[in-house]
PDB file of N, CA and C in Angstrom:
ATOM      1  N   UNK A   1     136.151 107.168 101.389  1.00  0.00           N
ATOM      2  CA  UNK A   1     136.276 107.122 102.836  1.00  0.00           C
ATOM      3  C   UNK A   1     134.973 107.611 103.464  1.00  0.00           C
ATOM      4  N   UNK A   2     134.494 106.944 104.579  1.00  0.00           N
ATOM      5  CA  UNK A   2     133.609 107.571 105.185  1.00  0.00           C
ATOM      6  C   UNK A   2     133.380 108.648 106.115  1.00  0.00           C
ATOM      7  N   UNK A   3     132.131 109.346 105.933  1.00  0.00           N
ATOM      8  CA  UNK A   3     132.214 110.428 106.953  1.00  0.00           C
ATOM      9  C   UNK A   3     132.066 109.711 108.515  1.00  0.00           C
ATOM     10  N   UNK A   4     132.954 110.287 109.398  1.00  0.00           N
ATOM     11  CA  UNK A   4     133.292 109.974 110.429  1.00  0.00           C
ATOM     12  C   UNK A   4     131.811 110.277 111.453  1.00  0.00           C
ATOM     13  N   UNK A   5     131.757 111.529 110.804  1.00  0.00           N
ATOM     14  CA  UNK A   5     130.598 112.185 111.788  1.00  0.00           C
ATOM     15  C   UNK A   5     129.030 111.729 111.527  1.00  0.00           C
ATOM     16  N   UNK A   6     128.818 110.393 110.268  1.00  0.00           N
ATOM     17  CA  UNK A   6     127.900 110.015 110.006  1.00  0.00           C
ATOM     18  C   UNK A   6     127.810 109.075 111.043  1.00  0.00           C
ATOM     19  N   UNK A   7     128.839 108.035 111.497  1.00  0.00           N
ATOM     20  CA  UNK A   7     128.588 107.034 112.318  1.00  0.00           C
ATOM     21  C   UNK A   7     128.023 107.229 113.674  1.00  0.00           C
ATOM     22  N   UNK A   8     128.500 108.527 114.123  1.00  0.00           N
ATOM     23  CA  UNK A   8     127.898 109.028 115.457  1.00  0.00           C
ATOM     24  C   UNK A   8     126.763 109.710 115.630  1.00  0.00           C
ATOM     25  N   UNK A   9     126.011 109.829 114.270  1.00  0.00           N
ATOM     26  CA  UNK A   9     124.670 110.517 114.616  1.00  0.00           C
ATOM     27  C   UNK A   9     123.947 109.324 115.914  1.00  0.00           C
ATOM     28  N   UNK A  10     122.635 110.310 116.000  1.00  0.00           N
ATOM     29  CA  UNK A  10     121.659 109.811 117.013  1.00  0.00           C
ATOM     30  C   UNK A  10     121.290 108.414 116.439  1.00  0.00           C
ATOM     31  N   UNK A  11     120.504 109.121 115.201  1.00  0.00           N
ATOM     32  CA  UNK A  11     119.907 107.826 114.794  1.00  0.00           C
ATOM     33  C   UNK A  11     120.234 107.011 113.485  1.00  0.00           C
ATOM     34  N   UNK A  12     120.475 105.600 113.536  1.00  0.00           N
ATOM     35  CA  UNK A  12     121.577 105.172 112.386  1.00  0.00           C
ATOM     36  C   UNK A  12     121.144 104.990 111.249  1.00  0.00           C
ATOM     37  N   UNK A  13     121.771 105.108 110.337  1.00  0.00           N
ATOM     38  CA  UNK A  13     121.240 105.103 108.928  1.00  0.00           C
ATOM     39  C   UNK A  13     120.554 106.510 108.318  1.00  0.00           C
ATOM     40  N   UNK A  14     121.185 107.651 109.246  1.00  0.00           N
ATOM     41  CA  UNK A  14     119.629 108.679 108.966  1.00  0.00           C
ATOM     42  C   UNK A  14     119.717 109.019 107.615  1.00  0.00           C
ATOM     43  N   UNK A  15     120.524 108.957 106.656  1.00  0.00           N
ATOM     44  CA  UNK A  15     120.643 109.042 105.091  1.00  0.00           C
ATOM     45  C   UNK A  15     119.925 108.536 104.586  1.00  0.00           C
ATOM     46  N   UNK A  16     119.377 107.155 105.121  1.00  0.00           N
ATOM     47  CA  UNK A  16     118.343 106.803 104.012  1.00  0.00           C
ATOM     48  C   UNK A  16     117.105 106.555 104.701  1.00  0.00           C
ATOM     49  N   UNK A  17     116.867 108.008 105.704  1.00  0.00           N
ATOM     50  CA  UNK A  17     115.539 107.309 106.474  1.00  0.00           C
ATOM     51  C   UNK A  17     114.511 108.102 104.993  1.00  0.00           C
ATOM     52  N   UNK A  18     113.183 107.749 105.114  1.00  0.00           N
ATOM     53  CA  UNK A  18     112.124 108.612 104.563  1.00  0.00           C
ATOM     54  C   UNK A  18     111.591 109.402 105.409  1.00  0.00           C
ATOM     55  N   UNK A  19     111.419 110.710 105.037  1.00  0.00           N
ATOM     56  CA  UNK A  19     110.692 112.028 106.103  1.00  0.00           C
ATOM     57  C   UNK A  19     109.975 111.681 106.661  1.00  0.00           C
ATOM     58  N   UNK A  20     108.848 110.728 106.284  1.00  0.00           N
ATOM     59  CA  UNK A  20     107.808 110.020 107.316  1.00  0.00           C
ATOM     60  C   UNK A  20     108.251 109.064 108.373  1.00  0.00           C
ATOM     61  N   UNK A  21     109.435 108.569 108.254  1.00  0.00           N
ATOM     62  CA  UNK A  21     110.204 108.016 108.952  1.00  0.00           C
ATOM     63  C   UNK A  21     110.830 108.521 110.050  1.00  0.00           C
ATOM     64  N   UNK A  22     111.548 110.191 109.592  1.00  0.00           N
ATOM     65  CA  UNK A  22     112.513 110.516 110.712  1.00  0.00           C
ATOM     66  C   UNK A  22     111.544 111.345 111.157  1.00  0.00           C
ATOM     67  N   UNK A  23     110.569 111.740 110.890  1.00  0.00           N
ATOM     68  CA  UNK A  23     109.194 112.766 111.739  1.00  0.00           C
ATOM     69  C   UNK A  23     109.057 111.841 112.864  1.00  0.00           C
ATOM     70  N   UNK A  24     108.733 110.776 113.105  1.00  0.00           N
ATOM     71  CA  UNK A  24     108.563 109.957 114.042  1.00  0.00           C
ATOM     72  C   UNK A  24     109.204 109.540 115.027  1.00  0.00           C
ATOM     73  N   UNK A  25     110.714 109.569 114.517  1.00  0.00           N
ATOM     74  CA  UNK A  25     111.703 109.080 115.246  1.00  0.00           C
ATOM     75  C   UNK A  25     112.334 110.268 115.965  1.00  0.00           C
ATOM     76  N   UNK A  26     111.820 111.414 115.376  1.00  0.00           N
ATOM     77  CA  UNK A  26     112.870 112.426 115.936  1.00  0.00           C
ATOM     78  C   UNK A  26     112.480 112.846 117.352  1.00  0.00           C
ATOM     79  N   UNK A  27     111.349 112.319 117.734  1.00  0.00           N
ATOM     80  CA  UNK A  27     110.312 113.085 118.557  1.00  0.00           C
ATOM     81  C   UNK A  27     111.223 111.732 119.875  1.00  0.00           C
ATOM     82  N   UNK A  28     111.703 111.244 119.897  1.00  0.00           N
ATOM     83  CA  UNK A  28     112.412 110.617 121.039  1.00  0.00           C
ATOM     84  C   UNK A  28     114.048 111.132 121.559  1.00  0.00           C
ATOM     85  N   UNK A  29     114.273 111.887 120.544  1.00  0.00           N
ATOM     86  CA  UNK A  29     115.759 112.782 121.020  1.00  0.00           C
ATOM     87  C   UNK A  29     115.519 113.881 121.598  1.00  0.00           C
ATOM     88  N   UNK A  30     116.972 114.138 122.371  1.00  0.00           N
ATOM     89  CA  UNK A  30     117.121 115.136 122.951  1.00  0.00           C
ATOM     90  C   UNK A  30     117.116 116.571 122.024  1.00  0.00           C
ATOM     91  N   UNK A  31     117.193 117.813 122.516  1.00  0.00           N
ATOM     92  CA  UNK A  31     117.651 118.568 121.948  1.00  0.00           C
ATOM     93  C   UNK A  31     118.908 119.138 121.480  1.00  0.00           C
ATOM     94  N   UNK A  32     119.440 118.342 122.138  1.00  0.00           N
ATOM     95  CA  UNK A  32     121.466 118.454 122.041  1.00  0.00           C
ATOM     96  C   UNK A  32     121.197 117.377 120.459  1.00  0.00           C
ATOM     97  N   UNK A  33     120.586 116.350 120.746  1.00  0.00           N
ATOM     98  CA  UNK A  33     120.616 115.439 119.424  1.00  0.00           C
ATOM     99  C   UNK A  33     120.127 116.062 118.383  1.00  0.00           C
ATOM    100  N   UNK A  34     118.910 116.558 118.148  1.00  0.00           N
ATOM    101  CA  UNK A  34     118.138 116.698 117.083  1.00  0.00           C
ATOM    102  C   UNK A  34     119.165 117.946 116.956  1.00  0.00           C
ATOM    103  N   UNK A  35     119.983 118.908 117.517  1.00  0.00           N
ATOM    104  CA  UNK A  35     120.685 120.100 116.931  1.00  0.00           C
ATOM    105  C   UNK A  35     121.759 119.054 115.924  1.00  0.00           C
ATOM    106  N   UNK A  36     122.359 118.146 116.308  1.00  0.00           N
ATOM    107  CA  UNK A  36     123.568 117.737 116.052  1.00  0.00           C
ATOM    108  C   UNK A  36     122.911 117.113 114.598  1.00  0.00           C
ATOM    109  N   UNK A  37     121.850 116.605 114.729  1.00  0.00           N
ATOM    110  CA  UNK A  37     121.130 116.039 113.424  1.00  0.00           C
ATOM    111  C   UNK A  37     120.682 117.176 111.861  1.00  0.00           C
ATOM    112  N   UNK A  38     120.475 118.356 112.905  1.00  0.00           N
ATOM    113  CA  UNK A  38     120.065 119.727 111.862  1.00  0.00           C
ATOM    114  C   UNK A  38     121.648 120.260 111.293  1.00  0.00           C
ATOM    115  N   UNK A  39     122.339 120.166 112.342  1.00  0.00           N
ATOM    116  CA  UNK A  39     124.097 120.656 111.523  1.00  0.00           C
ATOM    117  C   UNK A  39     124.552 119.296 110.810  1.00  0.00           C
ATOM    118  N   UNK A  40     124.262 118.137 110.820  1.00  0.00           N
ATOM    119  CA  UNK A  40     124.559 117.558 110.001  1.00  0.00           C
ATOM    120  C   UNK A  40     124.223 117.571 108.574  1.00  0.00           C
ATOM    121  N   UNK A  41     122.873 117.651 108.659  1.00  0.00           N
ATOM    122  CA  UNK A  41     122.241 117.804 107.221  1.00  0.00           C
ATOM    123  C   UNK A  41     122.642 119.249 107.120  1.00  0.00           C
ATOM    124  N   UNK A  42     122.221 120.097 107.804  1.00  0.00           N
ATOM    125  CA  UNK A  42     122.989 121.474 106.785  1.00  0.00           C
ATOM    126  C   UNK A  42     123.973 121.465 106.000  1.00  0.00           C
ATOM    127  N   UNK A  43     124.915 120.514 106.919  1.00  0.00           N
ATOM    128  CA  UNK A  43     126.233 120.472 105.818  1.00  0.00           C
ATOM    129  C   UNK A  43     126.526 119.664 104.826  1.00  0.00           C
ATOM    130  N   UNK A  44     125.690 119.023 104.624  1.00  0.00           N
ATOM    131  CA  UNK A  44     125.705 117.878 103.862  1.00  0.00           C
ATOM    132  C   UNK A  44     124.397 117.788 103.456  1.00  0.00           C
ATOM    133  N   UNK A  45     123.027 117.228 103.045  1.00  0.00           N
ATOM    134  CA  UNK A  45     122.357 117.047 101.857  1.00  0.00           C
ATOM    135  C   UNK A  45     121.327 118.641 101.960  1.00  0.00           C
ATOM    136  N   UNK A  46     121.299 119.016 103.201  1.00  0.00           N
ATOM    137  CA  UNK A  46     120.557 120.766 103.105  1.00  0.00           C
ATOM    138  C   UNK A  46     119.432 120.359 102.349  1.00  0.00           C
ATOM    139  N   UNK A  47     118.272 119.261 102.952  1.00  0.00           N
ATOM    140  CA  UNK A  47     117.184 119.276 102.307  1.00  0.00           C
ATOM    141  C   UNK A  47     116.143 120.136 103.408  1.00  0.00           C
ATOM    142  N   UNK A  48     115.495 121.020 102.623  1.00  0.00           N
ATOM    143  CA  UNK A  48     114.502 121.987 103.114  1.00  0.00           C
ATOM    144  C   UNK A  48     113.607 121.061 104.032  1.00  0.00           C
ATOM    145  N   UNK A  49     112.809 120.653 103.360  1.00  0.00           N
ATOM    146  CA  UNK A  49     111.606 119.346 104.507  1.00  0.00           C
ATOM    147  C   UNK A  49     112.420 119.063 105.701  1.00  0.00           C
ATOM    148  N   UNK A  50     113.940 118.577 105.467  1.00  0.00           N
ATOM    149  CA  UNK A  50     114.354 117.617 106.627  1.00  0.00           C
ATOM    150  C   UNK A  50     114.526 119.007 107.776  1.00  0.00           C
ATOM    151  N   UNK A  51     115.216 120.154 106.626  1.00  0.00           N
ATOM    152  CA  UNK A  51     115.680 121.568 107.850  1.00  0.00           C
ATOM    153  C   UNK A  51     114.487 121.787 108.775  1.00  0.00           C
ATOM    154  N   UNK A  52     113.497 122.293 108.207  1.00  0.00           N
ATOM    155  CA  UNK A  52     112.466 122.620 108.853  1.00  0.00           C
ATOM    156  C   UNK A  52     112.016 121.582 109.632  1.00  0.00           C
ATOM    157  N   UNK A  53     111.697 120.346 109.327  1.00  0.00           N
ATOM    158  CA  UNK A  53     111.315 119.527 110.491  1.00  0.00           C
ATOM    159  C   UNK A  53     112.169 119.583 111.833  1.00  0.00           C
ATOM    160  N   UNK A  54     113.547 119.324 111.401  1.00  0.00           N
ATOM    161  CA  UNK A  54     114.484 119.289 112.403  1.00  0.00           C
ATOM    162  C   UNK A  54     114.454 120.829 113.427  1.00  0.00           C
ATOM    163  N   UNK A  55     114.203 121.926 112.711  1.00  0.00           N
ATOM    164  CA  UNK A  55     114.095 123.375 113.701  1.00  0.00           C
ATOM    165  C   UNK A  55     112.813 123.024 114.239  1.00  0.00           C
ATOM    166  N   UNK A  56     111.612 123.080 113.559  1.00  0.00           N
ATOM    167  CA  UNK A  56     110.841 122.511 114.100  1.00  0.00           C
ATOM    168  C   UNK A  56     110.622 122.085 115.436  1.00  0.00           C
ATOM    169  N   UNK A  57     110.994 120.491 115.776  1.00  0.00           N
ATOM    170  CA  UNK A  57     111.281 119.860 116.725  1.00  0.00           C
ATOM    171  C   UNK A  57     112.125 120.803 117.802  1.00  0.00           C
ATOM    172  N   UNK A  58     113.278 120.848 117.107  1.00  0.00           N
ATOM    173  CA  UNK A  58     114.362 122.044 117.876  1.00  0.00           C
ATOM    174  C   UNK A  58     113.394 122.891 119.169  1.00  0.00           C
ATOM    175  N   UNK A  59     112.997 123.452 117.835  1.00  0.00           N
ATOM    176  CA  UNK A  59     111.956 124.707 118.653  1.00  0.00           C
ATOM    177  C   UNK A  59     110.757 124.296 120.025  1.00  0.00           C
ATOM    178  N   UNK A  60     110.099 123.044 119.253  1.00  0.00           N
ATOM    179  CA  UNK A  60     109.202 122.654 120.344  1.00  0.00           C
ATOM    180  C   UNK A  60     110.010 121.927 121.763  1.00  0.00           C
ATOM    181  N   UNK A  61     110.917 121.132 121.412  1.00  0.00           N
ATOM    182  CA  UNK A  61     112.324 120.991 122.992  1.00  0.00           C
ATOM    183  C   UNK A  61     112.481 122.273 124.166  1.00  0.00           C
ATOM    184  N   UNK A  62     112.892 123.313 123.032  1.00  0.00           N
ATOM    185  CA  UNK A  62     113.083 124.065 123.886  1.00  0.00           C
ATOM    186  C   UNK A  62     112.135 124.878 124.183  1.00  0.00           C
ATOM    187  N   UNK A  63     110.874 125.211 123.564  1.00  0.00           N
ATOM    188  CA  UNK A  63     109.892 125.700 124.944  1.00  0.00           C
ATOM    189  C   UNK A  63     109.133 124.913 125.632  1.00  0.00           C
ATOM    190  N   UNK A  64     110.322 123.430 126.117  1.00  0.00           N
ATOM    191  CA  UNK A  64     109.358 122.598 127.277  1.00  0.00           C
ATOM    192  C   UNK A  64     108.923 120.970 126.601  1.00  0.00           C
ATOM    193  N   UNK A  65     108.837 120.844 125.149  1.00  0.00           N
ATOM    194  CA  UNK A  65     108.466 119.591 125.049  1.00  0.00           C
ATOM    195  C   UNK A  65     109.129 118.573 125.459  1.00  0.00           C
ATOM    196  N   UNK A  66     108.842 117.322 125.716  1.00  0.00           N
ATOM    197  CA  UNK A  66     109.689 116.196 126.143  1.00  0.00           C
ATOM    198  C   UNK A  66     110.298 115.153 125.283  1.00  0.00           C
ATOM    199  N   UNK A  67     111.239 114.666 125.554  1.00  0.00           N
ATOM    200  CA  UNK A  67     111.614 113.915 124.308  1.00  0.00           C
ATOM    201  C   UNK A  67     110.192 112.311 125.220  1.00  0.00           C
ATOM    202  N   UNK A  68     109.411 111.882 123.690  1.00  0.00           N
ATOM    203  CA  UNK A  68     108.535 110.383 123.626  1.00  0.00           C
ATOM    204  C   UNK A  68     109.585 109.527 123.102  1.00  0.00           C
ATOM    205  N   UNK A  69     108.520 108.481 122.848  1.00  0.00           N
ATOM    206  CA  UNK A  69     109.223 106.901 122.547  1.00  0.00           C
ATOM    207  C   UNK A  69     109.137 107.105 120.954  1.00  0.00           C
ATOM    208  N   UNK A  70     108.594 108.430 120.493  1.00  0.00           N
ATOM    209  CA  UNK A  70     108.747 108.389 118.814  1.00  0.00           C
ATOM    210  C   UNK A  70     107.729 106.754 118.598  1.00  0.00           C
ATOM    211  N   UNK A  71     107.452 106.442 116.638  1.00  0.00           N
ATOM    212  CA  UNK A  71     106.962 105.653 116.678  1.00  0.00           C
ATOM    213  C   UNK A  71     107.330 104.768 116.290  1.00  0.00           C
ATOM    214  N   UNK A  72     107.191 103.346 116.835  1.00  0.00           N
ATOM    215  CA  UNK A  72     108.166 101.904 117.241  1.00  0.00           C
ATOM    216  C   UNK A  72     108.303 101.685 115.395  1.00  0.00           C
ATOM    217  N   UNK A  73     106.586 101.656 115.216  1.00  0.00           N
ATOM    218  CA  UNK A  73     106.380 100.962 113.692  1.00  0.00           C
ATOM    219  C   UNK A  73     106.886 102.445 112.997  1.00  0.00           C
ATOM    220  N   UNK A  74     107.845 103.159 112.981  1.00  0.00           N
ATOM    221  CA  UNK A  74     108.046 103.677 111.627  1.00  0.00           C
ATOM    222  C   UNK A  74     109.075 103.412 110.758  1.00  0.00           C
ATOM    223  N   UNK A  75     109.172 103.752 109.787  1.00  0.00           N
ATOM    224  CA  UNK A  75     109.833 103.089 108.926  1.00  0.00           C
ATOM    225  C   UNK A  75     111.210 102.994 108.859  1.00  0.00           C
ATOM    226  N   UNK A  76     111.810 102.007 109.075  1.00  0.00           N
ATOM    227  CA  UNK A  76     113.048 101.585 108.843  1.00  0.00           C
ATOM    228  C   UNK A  76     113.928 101.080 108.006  1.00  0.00           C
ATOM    229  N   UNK A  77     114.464 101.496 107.416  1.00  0.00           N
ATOM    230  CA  UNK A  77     115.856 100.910 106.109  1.00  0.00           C
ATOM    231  C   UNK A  77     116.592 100.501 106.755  1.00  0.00           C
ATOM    232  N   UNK A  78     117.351 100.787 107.639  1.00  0.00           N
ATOM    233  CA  UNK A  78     118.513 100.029 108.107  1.00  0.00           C
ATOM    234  C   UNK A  78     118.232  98.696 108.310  1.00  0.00           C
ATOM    235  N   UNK A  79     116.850  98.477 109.022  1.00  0.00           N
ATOM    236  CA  UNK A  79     116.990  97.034 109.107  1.00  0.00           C
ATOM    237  C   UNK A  79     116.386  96.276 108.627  1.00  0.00           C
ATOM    238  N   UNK A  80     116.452  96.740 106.735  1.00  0.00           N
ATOM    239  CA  UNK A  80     115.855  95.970 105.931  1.00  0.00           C
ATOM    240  C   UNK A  80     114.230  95.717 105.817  1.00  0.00           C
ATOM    241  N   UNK A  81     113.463  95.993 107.402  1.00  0.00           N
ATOM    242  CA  UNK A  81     112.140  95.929 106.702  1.00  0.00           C
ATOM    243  C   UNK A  81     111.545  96.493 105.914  1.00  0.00           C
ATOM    244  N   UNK A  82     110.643  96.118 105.113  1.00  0.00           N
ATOM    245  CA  UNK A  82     109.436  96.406 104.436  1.00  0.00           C
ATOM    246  C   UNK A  82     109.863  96.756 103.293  1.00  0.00           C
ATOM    247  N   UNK A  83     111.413  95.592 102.764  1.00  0.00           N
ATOM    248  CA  UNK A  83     111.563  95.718 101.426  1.00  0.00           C
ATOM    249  C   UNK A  83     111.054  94.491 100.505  1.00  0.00           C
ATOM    250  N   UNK A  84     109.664  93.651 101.204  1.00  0.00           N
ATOM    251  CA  UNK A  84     109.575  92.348 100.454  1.00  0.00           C
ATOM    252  C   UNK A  84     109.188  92.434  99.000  1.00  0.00           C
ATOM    253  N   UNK A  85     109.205  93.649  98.708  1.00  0.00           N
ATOM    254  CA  UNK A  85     108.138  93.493  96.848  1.00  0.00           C
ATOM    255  C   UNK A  85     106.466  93.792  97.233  1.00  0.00           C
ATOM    256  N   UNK A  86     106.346  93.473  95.721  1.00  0.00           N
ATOM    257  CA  UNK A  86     105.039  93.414  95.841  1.00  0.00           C
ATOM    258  C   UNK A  86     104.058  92.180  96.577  1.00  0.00           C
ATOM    259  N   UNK A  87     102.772  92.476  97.112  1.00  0.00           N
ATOM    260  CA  UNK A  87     102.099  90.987  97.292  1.00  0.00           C
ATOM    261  C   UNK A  87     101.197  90.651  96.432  1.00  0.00           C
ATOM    262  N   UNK A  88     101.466  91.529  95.196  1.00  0.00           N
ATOM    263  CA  UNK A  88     100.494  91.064  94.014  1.00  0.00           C
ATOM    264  C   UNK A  88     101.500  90.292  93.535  1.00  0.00           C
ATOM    265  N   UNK A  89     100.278  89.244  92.877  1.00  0.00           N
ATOM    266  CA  UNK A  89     101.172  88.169  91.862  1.00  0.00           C
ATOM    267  C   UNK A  89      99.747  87.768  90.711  1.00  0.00           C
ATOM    268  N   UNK A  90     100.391  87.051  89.711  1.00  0.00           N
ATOM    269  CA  UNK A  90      99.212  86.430  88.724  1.00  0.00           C
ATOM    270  C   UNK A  90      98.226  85.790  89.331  1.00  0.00           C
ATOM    271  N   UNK A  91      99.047  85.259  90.544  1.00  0.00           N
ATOM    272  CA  UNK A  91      97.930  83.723  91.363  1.00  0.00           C
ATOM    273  C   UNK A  91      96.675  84.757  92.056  1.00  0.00           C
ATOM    274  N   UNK A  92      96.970  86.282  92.584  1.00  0.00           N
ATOM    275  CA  UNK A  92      96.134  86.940  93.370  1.00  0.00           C
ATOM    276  C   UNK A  92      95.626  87.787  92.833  1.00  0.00           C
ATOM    277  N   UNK A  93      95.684  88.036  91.354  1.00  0.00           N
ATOM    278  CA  UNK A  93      95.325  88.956  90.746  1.00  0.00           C
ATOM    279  C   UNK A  93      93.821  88.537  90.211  1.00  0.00           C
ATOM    280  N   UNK A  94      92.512  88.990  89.959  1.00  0.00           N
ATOM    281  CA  UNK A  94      91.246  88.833  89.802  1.00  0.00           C
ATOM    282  C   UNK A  94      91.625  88.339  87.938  1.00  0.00           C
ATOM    283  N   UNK A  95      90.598  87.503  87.476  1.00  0.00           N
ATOM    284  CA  UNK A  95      90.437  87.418  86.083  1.00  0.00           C
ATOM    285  C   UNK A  95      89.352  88.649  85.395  1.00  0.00           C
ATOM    286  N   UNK A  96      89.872  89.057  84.437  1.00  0.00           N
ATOM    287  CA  UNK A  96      89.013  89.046  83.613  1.00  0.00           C
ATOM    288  C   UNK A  96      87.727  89.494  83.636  1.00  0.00           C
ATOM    289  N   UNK A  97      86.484  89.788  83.624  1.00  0.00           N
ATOM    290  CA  UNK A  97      85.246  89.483  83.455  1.00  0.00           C
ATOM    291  C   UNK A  97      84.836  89.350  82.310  1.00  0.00           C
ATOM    292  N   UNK A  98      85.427  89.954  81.332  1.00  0.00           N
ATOM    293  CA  UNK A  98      85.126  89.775  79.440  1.00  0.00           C
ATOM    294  C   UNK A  98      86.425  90.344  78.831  1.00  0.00           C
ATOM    295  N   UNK A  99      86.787  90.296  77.555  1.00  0.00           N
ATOM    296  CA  UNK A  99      87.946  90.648  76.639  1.00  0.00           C
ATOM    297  C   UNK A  99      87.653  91.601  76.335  1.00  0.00           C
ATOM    298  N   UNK A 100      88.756  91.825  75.750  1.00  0.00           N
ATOM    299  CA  UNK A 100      88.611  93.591  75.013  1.00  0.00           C
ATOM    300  C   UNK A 100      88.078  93.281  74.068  1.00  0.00           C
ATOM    301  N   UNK A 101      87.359  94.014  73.339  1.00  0.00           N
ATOM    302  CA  UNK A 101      86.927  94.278  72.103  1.00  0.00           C
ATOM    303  C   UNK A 101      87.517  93.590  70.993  1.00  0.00           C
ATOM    304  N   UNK A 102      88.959  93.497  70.777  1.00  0.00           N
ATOM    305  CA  UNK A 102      89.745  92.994  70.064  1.00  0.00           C
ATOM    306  C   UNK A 102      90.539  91.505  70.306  1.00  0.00           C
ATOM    307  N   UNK A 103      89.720  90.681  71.171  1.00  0.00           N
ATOM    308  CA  UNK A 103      89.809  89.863  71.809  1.00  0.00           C
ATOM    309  C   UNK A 103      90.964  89.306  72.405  1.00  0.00           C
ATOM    310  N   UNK A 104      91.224  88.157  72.741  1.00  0.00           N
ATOM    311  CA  UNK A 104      92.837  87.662  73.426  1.00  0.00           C
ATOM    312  C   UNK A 104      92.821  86.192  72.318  1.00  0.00           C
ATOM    313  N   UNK A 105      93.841  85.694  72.803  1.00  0.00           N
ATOM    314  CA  UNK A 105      94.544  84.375  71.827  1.00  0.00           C
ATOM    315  C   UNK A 105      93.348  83.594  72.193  1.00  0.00           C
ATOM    316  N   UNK A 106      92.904  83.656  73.629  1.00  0.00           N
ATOM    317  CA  UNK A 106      91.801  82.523  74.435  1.00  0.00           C
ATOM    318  C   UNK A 106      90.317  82.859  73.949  1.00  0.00           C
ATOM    319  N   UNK A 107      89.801  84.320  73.657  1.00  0.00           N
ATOM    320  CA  UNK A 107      88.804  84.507  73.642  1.00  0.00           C
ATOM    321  C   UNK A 107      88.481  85.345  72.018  1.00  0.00           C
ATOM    322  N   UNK A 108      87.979  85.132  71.415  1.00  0.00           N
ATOM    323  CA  UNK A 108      88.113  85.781  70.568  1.00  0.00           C
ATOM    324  C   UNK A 108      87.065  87.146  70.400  1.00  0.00           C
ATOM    325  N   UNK A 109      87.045  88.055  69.966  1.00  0.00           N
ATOM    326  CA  UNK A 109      86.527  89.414  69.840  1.00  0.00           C
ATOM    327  C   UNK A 109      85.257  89.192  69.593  1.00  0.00           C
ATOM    328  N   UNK A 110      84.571  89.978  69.992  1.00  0.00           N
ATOM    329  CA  UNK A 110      82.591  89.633  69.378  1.00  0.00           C
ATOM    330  C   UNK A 110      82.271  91.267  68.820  1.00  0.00           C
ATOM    331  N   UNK A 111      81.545  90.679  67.860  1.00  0.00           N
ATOM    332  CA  UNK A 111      81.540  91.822  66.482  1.00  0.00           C
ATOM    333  C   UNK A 111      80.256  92.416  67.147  1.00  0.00           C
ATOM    334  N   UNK A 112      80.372  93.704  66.870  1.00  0.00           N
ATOM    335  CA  UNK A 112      79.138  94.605  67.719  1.00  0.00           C
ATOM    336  C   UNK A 112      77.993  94.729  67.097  1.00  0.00           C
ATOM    337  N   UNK A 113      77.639  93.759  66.555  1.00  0.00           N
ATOM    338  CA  UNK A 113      76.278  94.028  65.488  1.00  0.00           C
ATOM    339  C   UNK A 113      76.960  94.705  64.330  1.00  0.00           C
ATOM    340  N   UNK A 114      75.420  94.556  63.298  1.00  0.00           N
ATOM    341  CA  UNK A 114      75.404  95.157  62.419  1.00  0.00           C
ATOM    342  C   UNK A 114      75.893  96.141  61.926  1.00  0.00           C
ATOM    343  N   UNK A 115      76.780  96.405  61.345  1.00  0.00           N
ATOM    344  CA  UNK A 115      77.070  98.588  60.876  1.00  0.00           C
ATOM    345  C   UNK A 115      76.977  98.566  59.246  1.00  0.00           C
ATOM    346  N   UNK A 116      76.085  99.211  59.204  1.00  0.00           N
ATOM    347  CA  UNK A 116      75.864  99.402  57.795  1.00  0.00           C
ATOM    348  C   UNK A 116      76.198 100.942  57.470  1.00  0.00           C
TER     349      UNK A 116
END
């Protein structure tokens, strides 16, 4: 069953944001929010980074900061971006400039001179 009190956070999905993620985002809530966001995680995953960021913030609200627009491009899971893979592939990957020592099926090995 789900937690009830997950669906009503501020910001959705916050379980699987990344810290670089919710640093950004947090900076657009209120301080009633970002408290409700710090008792959530207390009670539930109590990760140190997220506590402190979240008092953090807390702290700067209440002597006066304003809630911003946070940042548009940060990272988002919920809505699937920026899970395409890699953009390396064989086709983009550079060749070669010489074989190893022990050559390949294509190239065969070149004997280092003489050793006597």
């Amino acid at each position: 069953m789900a937690d009830p009190a997950r669906d009503t956070l501020p910001l959705p999905d916050y379980d699987h944001l990344p810290i670089g993620g919710l640093e950004s985002r947090v900076r657009s809530l209120s301080a009633d929010e970002v408290e409700e966001l710090l008792a959530y995680e207390r009670s539930h995953a109590d990760r140190l980074p997220v506590t402190e960021l979240l008092g953090s913030r807390l702290e700067q609200l209440r002597e006066g900061a304003e809630p911003t627009s946070g940042d548009p491009g940060a990272l988002r899971p919920e809505t699937g971006e920026g899970h395409g893979g890699s953009p390396v592939s064989p086709a983009t990957s550079p060749q070669p400039f010489s074989p190893p020592p022990h050559g390949t099926p294509d190239q065969r090995g070149k004997p280092k001179g003489d050793r006597t």
